[in-house]
Protein backbone atom coordinates (compact mmCIF):
# COMPACT_ATOMS: atom_id res chain seq x y z
CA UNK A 1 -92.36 22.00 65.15
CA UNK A 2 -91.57 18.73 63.38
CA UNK A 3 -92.08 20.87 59.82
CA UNK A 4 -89.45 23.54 61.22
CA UNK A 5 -87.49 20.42 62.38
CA UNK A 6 -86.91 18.44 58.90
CA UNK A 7 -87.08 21.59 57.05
CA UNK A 8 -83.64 22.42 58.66
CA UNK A 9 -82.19 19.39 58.57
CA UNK A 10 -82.69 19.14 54.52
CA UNK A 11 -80.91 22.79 54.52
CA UNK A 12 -77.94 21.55 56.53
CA UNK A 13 -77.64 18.09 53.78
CA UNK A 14 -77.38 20.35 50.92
CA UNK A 15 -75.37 22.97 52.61
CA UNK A 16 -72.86 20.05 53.60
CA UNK A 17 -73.40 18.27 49.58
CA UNK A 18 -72.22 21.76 48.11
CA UNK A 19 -69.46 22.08 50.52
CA UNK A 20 -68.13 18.95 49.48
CA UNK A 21 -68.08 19.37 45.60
CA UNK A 22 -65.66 22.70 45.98
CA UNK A 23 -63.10 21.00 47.89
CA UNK A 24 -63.12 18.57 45.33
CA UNK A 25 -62.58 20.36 42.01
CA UNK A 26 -59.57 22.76 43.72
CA UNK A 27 -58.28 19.47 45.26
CA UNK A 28 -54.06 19.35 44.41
CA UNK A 29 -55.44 16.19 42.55
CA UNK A 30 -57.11 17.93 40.29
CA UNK A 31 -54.68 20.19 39.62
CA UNK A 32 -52.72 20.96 36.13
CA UNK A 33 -49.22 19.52 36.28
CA UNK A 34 -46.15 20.24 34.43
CA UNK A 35 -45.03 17.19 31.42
CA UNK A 36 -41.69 16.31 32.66
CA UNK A 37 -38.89 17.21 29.62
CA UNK A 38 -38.30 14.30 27.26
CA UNK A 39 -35.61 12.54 27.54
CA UNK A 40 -33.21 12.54 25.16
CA UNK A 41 -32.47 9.80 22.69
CA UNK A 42 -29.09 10.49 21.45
CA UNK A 43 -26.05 8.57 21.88
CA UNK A 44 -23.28 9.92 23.30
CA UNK A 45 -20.79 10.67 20.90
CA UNK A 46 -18.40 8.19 21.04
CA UNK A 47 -14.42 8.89 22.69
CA UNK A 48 -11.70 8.88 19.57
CA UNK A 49 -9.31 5.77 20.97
CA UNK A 50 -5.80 7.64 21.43
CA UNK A 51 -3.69 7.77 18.90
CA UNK A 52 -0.61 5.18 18.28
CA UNK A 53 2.61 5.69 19.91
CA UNK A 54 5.15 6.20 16.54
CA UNK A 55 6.89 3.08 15.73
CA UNK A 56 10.35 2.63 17.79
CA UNK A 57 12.92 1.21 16.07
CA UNK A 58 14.69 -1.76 16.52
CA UNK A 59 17.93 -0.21 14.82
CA UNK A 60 19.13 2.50 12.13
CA UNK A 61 18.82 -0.14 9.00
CA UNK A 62 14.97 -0.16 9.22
CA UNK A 63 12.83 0.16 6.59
CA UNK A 64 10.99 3.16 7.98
CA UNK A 65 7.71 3.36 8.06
CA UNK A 66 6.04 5.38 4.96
CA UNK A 67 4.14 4.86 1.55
CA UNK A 68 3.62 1.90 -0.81
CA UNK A 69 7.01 1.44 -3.32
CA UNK A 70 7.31 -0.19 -6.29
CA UNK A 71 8.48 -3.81 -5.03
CA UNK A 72 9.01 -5.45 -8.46
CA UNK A 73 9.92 -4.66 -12.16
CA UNK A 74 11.18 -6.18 -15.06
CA UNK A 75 14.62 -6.02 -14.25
CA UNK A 76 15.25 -3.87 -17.69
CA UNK A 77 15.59 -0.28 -17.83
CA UNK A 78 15.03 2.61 -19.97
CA UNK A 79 16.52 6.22 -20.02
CA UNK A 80 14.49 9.05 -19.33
CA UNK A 81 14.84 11.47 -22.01
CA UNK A 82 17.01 14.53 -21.12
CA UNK A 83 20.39 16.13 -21.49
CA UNK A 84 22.39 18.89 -19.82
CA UNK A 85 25.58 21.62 -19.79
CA UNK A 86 28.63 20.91 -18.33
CA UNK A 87 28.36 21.63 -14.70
CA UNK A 88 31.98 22.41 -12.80
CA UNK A 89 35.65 22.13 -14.14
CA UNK A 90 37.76 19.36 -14.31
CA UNK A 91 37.92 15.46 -16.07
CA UNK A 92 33.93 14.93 -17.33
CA UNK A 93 32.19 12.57 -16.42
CA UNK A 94 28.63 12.15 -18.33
CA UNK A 95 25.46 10.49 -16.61
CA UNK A 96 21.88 9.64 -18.11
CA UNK A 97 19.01 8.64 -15.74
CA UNK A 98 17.33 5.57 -15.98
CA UNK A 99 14.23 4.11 -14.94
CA UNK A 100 13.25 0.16 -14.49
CA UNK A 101 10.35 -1.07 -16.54
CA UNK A 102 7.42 -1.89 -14.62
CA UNK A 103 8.28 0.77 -11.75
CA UNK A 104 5.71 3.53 -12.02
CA UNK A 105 6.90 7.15 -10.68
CA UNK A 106 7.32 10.68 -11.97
CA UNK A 107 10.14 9.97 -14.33
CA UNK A 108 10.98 13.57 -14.94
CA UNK A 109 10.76 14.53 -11.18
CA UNK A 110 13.18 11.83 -10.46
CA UNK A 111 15.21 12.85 -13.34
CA UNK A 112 15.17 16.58 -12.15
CA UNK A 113 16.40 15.49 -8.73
CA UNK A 114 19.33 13.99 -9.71
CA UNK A 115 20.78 16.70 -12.07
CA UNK A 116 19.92 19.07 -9.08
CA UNK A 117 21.92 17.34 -6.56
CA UNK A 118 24.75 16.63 -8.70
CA UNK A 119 25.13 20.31 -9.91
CA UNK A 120 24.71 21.35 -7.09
CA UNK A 121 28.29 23.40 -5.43
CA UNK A 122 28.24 21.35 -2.31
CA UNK A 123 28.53 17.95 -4.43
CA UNK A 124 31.09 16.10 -6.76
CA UNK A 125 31.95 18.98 -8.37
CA UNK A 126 33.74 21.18 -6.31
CA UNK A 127 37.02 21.76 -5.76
CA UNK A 128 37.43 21.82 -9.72
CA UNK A 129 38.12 17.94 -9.12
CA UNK A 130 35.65 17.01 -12.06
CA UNK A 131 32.76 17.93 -14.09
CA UNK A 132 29.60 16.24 -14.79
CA UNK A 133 26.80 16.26 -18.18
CA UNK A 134 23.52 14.84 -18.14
CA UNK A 135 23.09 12.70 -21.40
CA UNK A 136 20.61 10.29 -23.04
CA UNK A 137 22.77 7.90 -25.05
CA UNK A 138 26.49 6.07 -23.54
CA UNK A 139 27.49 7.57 -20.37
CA UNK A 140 30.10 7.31 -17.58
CA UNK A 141 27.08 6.22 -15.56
CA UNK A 142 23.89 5.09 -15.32
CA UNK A 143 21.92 5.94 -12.30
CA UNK A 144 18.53 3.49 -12.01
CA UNK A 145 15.91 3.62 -9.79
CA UNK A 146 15.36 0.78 -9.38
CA UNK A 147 12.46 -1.95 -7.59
CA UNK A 148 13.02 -3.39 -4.38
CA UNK A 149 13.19 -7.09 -5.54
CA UNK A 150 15.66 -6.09 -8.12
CA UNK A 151 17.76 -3.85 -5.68
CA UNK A 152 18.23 -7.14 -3.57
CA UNK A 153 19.18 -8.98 -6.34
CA UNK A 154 21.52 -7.29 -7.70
CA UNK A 155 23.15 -5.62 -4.68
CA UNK A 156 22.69 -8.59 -2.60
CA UNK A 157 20.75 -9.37 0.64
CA UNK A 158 22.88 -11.35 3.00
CA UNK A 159 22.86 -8.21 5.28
CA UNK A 160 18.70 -8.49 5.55
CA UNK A 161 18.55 -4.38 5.12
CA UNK A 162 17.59 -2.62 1.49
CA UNK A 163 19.96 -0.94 0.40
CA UNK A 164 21.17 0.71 -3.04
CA UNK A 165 24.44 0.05 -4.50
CA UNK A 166 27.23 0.40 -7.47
CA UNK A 167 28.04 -2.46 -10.08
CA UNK A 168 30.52 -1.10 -12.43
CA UNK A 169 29.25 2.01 -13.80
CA UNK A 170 25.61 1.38 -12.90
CA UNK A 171 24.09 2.73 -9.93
CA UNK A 172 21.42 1.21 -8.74
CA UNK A 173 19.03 3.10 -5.99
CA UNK A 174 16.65 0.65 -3.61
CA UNK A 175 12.69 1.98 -4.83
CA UNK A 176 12.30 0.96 -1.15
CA UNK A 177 14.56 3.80 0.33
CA UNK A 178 13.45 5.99 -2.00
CA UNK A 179 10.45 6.22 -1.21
CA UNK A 180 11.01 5.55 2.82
CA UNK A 181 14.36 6.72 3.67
CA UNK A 182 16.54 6.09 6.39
CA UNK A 183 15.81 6.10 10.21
CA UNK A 184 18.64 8.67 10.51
CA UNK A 185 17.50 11.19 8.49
CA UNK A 186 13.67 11.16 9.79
CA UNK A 187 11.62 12.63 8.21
CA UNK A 188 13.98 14.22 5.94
CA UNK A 189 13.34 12.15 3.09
CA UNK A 190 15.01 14.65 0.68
CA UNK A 191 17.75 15.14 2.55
CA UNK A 192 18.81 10.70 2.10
CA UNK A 193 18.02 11.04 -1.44
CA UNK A 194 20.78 13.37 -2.03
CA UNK A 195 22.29 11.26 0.07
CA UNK A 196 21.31 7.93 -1.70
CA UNK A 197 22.73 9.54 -4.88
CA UNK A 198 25.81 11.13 -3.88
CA UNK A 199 26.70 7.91 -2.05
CA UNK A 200 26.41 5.42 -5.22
CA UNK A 201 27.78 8.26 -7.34
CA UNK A 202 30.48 8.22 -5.23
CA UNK A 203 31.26 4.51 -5.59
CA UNK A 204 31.12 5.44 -9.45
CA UNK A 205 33.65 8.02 -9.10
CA UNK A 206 36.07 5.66 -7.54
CA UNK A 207 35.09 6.57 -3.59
CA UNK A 208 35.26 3.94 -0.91
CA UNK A 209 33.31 3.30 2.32
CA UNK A 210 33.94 5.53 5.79
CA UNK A 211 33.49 6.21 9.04
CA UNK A 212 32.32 8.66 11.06
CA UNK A 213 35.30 10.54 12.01
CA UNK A 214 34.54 13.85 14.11
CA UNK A 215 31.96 13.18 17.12
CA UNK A 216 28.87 15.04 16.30
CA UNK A 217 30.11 16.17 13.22
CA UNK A 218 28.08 16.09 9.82
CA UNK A 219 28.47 12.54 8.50
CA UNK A 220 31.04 11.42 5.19
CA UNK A 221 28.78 11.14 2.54
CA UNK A 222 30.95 7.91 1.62
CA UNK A 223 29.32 6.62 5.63
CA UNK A 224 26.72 3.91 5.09
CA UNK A 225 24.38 6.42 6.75
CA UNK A 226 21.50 3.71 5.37
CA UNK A 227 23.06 1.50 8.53
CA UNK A 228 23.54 3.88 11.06
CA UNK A 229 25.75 6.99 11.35
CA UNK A 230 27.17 5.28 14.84
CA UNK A 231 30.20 3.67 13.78
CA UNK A 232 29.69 0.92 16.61
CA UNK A 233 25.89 0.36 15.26
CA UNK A 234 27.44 -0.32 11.69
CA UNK A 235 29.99 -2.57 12.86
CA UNK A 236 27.18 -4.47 14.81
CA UNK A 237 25.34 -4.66 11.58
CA UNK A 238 27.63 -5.71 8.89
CA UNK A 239 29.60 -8.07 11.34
CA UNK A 240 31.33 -10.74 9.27
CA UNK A 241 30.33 -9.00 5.86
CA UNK A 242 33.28 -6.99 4.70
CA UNK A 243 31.96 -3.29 3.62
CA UNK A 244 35.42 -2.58 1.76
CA UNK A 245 36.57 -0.07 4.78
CA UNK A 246 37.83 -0.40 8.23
CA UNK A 247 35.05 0.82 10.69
CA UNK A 248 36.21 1.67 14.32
CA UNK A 249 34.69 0.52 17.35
CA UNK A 250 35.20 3.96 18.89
CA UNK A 251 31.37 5.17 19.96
CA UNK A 252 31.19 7.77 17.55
CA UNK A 253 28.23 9.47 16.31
CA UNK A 254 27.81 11.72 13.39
CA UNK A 255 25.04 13.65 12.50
CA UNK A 256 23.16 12.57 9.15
CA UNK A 257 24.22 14.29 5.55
CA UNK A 258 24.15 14.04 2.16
CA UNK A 259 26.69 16.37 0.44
CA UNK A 260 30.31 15.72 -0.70
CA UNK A 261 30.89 19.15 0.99
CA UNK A 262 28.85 20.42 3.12
């Protein structure tokens, strides 16, 4: 009885010991899990910072914003090489194209600008009132580009604005607004060099300073459109510096332009 006895009890220890050992290899702890995903190590692309507001203007006569000029020179000049016909009827008047020393730029472009605008039929010539040449040696005038520093010197700078200017028959255009422009005539910059050289041309050809005359109207070409082309904001500018004209506090605007004759 006693052998039956321990004989079973032995049976139940191992049945119990093997019982034991499954549950523990299919335990959840014994399980295969799943590798979280790596996380990632790249930055996060930076936000572009927004771009700057353009530049408002404190008036018309700013130097606008725009690319680097030639600010000095030598203050002597050279002619670009170059002649043309006779462009329009009437009294000639001949012209060579100069350049001051020290100023770098595409001589020939600047050259080729010049004879453009003042052949072309919306300039000096019409209305059979003259007719202009190109030419390399004496001329009726010389038209210079010409460096900032020099432009100031020669057509003065008590009116803190660059401008270009006429001294006898030498025209002298600002490097500085040719390069730039004029705040009226953003961003037409081609559009103020006609201007630029109609203007001074103009002074050559014995025209004086005026004002805008016809609210909303293209400008005169004689307007000092480099100021403003308000009449008010050009009386506001050259107070106490007489321009050689009478200009009207009336509140009229014109609209910016560069011909003779639009």
């Amino acid at each position: 009885m006693k052998v039956h006895l321990v004989l079973g009890a032995v049976a139940l220890t191992a049945l119990l010991l093997t019982t034991s050992q499954l549950a523990g290899e299919t335990s959840p702890a014994a399980a295969p899990t799943t590798a979280p995903p790596p996380s990632s190590s790249a930055a996060p692309s930076p936000i572009p910072p927004p771009p700057s507001p353009p530049r408002v203007y404190a008036s018309s006569s700013d130097l606008p914003d725009g690319p680097d000029f030639p600010a000095t020179g030598a203050a002597s000049f050279h002619v670009v090489p170059g002649s043309g016909p006779v462009v329009g009827t009437g009294p000639l008047r001949t012209y060579a194209v100069e350049v001051e020393d020290g100023v770098t730029v595409d001589e020939q472009a600047f050259a080729s600008f010049v004879d453009a605008t003042l052949a072309d039929p919306r300039g000096w010539t019409a209305k059979g009132e003259r007719s202009v040449q190109r030419v390399s040696g004496p001329a009726s005038v010389r038209i210079r580009l010409t460096s900032q520093q020099t432009a100031r010197a020669v057509c003065g700078y008590e009116i803190p604005v660059d401008v270009s200017c006429r001294n006898g028959n030498l025209v002298f255009l600002s490097a500085a607004r040719w390069f730039r422009g004029a705040v009226a005539f953003l961003p037409d910059l081609t559009s103020y060099r006609r201007y630029m050289v109609n203007h001074e041309v103009g002074h050559a050809f014995g025209q004086g300073h005026r004002p805008c005359e016809v609210e909303g109207g293209p400008a005169p070409v004689m307007m000092q459109q480099t100021f403003s082309v308000a009449n008010d904001e050009i009386v506001r500018i050259t107070q106490g510096v007489p321009q050689g004209a009478v200009i009207p506090q009336d509140g009229k605007v014109c609209t910016p332009n560069g011909w003779p004759y639009p």
